[in-house]
PDB file of N, CA and C in Angstrom:
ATOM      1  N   UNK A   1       0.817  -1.195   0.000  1.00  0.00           N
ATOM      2  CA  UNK A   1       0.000   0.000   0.000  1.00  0.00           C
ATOM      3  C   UNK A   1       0.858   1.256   0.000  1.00  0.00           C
ATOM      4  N   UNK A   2       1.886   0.926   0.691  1.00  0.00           N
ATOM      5  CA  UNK A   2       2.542   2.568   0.453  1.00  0.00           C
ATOM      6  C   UNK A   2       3.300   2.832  -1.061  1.00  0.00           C
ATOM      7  N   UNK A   3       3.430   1.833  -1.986  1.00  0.00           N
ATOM      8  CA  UNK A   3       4.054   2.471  -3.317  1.00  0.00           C
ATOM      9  C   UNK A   3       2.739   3.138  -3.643  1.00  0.00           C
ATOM     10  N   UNK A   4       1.219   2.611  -3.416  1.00  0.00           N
ATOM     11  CA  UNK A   4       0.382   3.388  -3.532  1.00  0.00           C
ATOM     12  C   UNK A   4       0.390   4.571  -3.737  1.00  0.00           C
ATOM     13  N   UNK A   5       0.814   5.278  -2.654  1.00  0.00           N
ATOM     14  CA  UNK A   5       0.837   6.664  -2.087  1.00  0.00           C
ATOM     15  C   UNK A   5       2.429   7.437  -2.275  1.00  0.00           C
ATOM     16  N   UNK A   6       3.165   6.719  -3.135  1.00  0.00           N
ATOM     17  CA  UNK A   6       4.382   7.243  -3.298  1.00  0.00           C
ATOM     18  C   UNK A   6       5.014   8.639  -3.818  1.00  0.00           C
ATOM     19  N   UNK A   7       4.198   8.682  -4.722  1.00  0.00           N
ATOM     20  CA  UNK A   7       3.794  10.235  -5.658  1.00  0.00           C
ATOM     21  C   UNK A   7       2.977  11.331  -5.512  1.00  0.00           C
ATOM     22  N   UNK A   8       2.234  10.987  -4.246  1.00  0.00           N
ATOM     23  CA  UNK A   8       0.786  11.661  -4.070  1.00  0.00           C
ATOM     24  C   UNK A   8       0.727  12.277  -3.105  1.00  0.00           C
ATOM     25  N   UNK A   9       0.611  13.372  -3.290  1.00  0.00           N
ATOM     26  CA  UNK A   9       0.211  14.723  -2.021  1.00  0.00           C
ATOM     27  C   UNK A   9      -0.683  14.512  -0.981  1.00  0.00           C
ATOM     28  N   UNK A  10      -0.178  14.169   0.404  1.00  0.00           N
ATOM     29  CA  UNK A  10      -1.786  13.914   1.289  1.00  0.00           C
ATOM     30  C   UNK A  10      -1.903  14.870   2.113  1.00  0.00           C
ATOM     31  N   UNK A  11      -3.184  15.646   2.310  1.00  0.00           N
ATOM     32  CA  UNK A  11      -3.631  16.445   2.613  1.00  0.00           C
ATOM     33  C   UNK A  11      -3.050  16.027   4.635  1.00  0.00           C
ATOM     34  N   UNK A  12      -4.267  15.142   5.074  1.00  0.00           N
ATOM     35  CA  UNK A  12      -4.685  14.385   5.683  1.00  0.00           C
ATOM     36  C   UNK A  12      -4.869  13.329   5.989  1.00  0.00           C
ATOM     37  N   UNK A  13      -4.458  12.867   6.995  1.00  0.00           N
ATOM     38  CA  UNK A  13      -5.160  11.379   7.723  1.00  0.00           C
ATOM     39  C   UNK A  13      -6.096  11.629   8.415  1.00  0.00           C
ATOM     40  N   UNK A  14      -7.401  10.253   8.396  1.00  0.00           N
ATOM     41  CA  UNK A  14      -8.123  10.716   9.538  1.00  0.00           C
ATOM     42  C   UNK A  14      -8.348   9.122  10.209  1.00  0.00           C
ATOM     43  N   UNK A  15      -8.452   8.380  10.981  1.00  0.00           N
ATOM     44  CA  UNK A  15      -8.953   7.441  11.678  1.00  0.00           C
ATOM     45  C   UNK A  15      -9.821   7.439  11.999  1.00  0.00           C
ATOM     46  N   UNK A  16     -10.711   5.758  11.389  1.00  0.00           N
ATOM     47  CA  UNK A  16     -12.212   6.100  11.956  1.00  0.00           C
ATOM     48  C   UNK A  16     -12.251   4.911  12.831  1.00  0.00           C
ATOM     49  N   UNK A  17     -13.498   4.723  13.654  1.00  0.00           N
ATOM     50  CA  UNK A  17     -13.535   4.147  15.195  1.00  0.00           C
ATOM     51  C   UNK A  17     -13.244   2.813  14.316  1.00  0.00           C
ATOM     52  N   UNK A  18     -13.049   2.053  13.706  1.00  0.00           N
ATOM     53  CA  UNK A  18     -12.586   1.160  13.142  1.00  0.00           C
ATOM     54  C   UNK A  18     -11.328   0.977  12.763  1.00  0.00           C
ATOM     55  N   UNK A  19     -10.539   1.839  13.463  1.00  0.00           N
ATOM     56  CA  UNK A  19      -9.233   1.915  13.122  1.00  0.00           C
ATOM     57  C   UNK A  19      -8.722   2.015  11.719  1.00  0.00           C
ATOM     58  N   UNK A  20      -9.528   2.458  10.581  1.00  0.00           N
ATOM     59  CA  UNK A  20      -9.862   2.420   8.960  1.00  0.00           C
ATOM     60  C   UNK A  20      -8.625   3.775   9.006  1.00  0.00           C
ATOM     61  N   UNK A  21      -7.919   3.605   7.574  1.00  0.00           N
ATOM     62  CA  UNK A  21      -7.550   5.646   7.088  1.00  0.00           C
ATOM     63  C   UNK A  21      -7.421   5.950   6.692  1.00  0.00           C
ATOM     64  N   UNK A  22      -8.165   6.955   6.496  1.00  0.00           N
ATOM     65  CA  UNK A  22      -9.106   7.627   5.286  1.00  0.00           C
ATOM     66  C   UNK A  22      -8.071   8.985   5.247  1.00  0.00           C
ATOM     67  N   UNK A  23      -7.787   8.886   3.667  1.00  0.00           N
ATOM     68  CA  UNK A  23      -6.605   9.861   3.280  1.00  0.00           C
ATOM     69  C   UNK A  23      -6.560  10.213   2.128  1.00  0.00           C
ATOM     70  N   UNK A  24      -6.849  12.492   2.876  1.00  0.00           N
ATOM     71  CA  UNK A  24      -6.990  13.015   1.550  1.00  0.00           C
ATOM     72  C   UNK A  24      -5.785  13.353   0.744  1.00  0.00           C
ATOM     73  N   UNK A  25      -6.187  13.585  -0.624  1.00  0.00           N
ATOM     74  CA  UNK A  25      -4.926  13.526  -1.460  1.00  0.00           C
ATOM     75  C   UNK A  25      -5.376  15.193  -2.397  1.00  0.00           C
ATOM     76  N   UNK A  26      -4.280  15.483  -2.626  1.00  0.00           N
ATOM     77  CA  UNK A  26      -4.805  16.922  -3.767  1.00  0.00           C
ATOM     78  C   UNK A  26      -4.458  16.013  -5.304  1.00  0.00           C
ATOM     79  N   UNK A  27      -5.768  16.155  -5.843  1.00  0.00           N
ATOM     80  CA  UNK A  27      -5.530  15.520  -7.117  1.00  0.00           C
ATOM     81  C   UNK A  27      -6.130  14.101  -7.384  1.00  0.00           C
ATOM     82  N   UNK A  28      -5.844  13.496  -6.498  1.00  0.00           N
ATOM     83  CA  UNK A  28      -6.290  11.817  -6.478  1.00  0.00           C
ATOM     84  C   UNK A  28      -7.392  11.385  -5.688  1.00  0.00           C
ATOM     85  N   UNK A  29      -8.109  12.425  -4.965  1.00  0.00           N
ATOM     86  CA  UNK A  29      -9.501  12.116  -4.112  1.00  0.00           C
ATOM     87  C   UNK A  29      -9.502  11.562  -2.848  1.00  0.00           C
ATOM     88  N   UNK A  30     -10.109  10.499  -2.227  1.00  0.00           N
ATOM     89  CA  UNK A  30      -9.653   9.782  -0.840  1.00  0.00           C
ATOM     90  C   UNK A  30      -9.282   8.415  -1.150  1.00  0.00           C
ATOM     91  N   UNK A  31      -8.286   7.763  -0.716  1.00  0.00           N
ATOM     92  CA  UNK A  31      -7.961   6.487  -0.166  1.00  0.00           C
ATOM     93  C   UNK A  31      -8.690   5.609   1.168  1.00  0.00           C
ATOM     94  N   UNK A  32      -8.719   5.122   1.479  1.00  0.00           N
ATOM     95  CA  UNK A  32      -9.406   4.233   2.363  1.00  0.00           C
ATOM     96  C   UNK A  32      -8.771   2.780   2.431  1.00  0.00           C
ATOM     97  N   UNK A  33      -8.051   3.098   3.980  1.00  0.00           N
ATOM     98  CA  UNK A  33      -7.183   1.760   3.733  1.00  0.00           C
ATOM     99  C   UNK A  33      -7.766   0.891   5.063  1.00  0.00           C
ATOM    100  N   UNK A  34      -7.836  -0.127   5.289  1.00  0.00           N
ATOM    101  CA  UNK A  34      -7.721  -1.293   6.185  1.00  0.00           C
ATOM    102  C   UNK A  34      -7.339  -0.936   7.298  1.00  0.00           C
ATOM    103  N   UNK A  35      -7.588  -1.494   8.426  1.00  0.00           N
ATOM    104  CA  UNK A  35      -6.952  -1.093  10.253  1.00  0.00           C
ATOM    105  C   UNK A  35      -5.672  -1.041  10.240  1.00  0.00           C
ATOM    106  N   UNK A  36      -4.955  -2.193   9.656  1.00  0.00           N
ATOM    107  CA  UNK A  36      -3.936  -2.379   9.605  1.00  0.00           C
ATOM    108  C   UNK A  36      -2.953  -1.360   8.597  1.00  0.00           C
ATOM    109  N   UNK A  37      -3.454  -1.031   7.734  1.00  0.00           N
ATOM    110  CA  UNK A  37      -2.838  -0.456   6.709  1.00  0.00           C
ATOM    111  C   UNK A  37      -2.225  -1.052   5.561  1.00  0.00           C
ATOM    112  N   UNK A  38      -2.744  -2.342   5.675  1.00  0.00           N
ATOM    113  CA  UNK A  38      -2.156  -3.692   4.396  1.00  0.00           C
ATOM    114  C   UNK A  38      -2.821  -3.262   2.806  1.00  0.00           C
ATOM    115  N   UNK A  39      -4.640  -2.924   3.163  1.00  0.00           N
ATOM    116  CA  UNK A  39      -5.352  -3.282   2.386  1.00  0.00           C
ATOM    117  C   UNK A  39      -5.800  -1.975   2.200  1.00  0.00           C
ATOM    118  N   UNK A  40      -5.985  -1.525   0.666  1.00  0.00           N
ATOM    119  CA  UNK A  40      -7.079  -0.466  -0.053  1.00  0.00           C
ATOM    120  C   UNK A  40      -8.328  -0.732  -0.112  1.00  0.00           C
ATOM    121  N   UNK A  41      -9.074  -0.221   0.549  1.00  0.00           N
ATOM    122  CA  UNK A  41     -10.090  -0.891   0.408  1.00  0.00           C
ATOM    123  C   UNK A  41     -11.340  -0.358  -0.858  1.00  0.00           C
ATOM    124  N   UNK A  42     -10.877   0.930  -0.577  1.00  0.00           N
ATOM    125  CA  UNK A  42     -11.828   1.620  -1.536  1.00  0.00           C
ATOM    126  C   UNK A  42     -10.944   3.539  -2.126  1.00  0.00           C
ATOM    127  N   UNK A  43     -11.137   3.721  -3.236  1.00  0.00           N
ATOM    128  CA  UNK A  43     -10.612   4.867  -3.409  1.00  0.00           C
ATOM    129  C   UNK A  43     -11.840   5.819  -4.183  1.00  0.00           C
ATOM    130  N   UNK A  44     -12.063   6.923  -3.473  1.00  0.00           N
ATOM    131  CA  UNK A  44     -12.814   7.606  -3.916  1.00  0.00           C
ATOM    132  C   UNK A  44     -12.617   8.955  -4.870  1.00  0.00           C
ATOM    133  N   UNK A  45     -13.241   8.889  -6.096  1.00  0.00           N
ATOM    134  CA  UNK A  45     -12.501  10.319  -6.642  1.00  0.00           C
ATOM    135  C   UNK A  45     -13.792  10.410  -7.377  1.00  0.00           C
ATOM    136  N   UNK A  46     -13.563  11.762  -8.630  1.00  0.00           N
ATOM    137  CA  UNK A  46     -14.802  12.161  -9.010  1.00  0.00           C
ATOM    138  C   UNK A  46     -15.159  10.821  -9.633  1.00  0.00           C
ATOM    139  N   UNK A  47     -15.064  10.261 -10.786  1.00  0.00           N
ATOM    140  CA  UNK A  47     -15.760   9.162 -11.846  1.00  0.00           C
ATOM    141  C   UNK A  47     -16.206   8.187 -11.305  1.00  0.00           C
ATOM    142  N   UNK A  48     -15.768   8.007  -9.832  1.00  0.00           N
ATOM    143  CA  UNK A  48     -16.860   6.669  -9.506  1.00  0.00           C
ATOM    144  C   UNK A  48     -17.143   7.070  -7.780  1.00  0.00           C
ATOM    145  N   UNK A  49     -17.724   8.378  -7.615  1.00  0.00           N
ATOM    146  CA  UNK A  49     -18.219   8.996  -6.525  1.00  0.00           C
ATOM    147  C   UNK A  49     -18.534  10.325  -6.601  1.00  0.00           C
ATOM    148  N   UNK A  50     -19.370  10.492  -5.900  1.00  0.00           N
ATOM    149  CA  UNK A  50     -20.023  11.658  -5.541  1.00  0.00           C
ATOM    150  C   UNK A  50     -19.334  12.800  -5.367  1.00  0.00           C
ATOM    151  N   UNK A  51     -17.798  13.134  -5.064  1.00  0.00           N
ATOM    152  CA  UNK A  51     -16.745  13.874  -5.160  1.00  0.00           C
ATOM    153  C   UNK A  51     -16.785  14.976  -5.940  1.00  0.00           C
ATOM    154  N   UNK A  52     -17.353  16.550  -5.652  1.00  0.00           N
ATOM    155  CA  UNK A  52     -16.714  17.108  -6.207  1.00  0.00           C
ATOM    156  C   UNK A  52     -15.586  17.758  -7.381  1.00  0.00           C
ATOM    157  N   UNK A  53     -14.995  17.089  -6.731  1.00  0.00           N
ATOM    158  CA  UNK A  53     -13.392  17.300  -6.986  1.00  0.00           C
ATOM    159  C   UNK A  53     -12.468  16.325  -6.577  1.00  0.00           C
ATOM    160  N   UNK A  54     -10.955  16.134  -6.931  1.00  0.00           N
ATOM    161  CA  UNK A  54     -10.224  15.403  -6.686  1.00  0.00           C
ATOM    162  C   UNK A  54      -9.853  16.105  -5.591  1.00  0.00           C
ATOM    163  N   UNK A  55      -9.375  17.396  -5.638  1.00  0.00           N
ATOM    164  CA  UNK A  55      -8.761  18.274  -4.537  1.00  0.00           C
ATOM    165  C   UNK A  55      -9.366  17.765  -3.212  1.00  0.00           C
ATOM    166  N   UNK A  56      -8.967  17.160  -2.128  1.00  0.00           N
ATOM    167  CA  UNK A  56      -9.519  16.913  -0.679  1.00  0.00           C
ATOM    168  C   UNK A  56      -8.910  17.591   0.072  1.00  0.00           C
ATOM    169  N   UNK A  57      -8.763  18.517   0.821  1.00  0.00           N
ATOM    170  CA  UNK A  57      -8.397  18.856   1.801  1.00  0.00           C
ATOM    171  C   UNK A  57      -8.480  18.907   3.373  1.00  0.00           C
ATOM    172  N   UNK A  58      -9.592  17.873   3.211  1.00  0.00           N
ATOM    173  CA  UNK A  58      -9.868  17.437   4.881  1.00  0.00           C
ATOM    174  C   UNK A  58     -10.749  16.463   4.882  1.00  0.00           C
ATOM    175  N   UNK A  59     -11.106  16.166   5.822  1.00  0.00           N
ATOM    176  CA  UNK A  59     -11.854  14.914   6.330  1.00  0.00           C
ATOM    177  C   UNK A  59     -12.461  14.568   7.721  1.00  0.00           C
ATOM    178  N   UNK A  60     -13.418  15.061   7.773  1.00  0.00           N
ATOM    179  CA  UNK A  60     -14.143  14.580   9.569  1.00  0.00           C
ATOM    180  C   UNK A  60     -15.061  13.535   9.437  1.00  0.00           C
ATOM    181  N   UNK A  61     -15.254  12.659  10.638  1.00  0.00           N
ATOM    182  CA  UNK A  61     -15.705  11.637  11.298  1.00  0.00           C
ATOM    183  C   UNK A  61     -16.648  11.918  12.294  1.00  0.00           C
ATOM    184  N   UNK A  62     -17.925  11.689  11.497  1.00  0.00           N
ATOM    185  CA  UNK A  62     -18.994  11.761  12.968  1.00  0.00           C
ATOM    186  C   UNK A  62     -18.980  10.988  13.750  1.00  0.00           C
ATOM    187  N   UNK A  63     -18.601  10.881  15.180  1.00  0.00           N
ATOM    188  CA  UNK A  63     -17.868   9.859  16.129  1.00  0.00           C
ATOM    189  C   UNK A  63     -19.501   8.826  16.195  1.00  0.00           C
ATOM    190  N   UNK A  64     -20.770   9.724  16.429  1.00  0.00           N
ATOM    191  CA  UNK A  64     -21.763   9.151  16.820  1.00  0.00           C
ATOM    192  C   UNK A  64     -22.912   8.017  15.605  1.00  0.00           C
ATOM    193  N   UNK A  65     -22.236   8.339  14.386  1.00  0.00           N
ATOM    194  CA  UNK A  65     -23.390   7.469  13.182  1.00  0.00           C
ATOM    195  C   UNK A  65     -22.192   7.265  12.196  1.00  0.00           C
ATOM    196  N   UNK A  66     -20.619   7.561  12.559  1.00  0.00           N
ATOM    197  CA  UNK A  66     -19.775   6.882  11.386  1.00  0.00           C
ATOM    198  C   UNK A  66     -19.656   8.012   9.732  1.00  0.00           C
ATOM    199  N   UNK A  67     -20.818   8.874  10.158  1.00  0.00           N
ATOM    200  CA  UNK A  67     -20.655   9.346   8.721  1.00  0.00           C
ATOM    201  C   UNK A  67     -19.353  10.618   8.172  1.00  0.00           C
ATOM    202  N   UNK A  68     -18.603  10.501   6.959  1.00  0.00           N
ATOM    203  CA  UNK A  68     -17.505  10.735   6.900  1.00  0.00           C
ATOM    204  C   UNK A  68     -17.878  12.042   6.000  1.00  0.00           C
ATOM    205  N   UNK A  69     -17.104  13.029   6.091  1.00  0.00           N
ATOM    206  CA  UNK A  69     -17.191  14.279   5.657  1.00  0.00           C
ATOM    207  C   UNK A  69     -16.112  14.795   4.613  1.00  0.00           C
ATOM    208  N   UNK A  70     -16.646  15.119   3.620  1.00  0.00           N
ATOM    209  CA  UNK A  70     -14.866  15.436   2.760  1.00  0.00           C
ATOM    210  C   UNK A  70     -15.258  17.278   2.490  1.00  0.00           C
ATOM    211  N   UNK A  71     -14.073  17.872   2.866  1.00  0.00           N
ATOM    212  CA  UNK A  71     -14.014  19.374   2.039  1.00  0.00           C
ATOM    213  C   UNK A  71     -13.031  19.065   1.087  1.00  0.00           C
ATOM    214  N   UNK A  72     -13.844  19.793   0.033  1.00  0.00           N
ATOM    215  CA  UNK A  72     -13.015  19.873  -0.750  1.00  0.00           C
ATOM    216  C   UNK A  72     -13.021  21.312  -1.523  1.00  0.00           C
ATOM    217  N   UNK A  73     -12.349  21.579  -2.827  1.00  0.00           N
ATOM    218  CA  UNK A  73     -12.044  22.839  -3.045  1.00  0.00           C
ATOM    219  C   UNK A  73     -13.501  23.090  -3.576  1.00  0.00           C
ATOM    220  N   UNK A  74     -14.834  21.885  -4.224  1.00  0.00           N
ATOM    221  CA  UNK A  74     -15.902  22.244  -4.644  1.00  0.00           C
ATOM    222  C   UNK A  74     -16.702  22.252  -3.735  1.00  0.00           C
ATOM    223  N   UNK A  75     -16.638  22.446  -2.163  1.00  0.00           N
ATOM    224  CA  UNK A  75     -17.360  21.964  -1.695  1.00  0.00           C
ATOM    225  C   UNK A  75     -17.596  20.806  -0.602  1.00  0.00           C
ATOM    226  N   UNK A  76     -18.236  20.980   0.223  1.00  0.00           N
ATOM    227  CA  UNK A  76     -18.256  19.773   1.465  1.00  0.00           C
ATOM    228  C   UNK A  76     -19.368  18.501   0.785  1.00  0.00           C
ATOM    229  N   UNK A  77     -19.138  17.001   0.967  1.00  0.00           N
ATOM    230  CA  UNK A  77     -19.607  16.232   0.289  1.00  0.00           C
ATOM    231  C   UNK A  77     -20.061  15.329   1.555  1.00  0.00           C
ATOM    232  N   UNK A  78     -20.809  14.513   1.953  1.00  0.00           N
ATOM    233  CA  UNK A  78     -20.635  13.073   2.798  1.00  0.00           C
ATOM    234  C   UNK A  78     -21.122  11.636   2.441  1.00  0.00           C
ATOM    235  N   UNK A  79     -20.449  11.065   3.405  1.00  0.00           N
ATOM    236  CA  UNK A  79     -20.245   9.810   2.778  1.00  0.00           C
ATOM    237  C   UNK A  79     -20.692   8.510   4.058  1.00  0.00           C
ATOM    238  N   UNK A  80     -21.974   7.785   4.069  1.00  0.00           N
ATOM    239  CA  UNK A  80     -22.243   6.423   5.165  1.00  0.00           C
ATOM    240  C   UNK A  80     -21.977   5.527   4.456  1.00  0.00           C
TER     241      UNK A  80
END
């Protein structure tokens, strides 16, 4: 997973109560890796999500329902 991220600008990490981490990138959208950090689990950008933009610049975690928050340069987006 980290040649993954070898080239790529990250805004942010964020950890969710699942120990998951969710990481914004300028350009490449969010990553979403495994507790461990082994596994990608999902990568989010505009063409196959709701995203704005690629640009992410942050990321919050509603501690109480899980739901994940992206700013980005178009705009705040969320994500259950």
């Amino acid at each position: 997973s980290r040649a993954l991220l070898r080239d790529k600008i990250v805004n942010v990490i964020t950890v969710d109560a699942a120990n998951r981490k969710w990481i914004a990138t300028t350009g490449d959208g969010v990553w979403l890796f495994s507790a461990n950090g082994d596994s990608l689990l999902q990568q989010f950008n505009m063409s196959n999500s709701p995203l704005p933009s690629n640009e992410v610049y942050d990321i919050g975690i509603n501690p109480k329902n899980g739901e994940v928050f992206f700013a980005t340069e178009q705009g705040l987006v969320s994500y259950r």
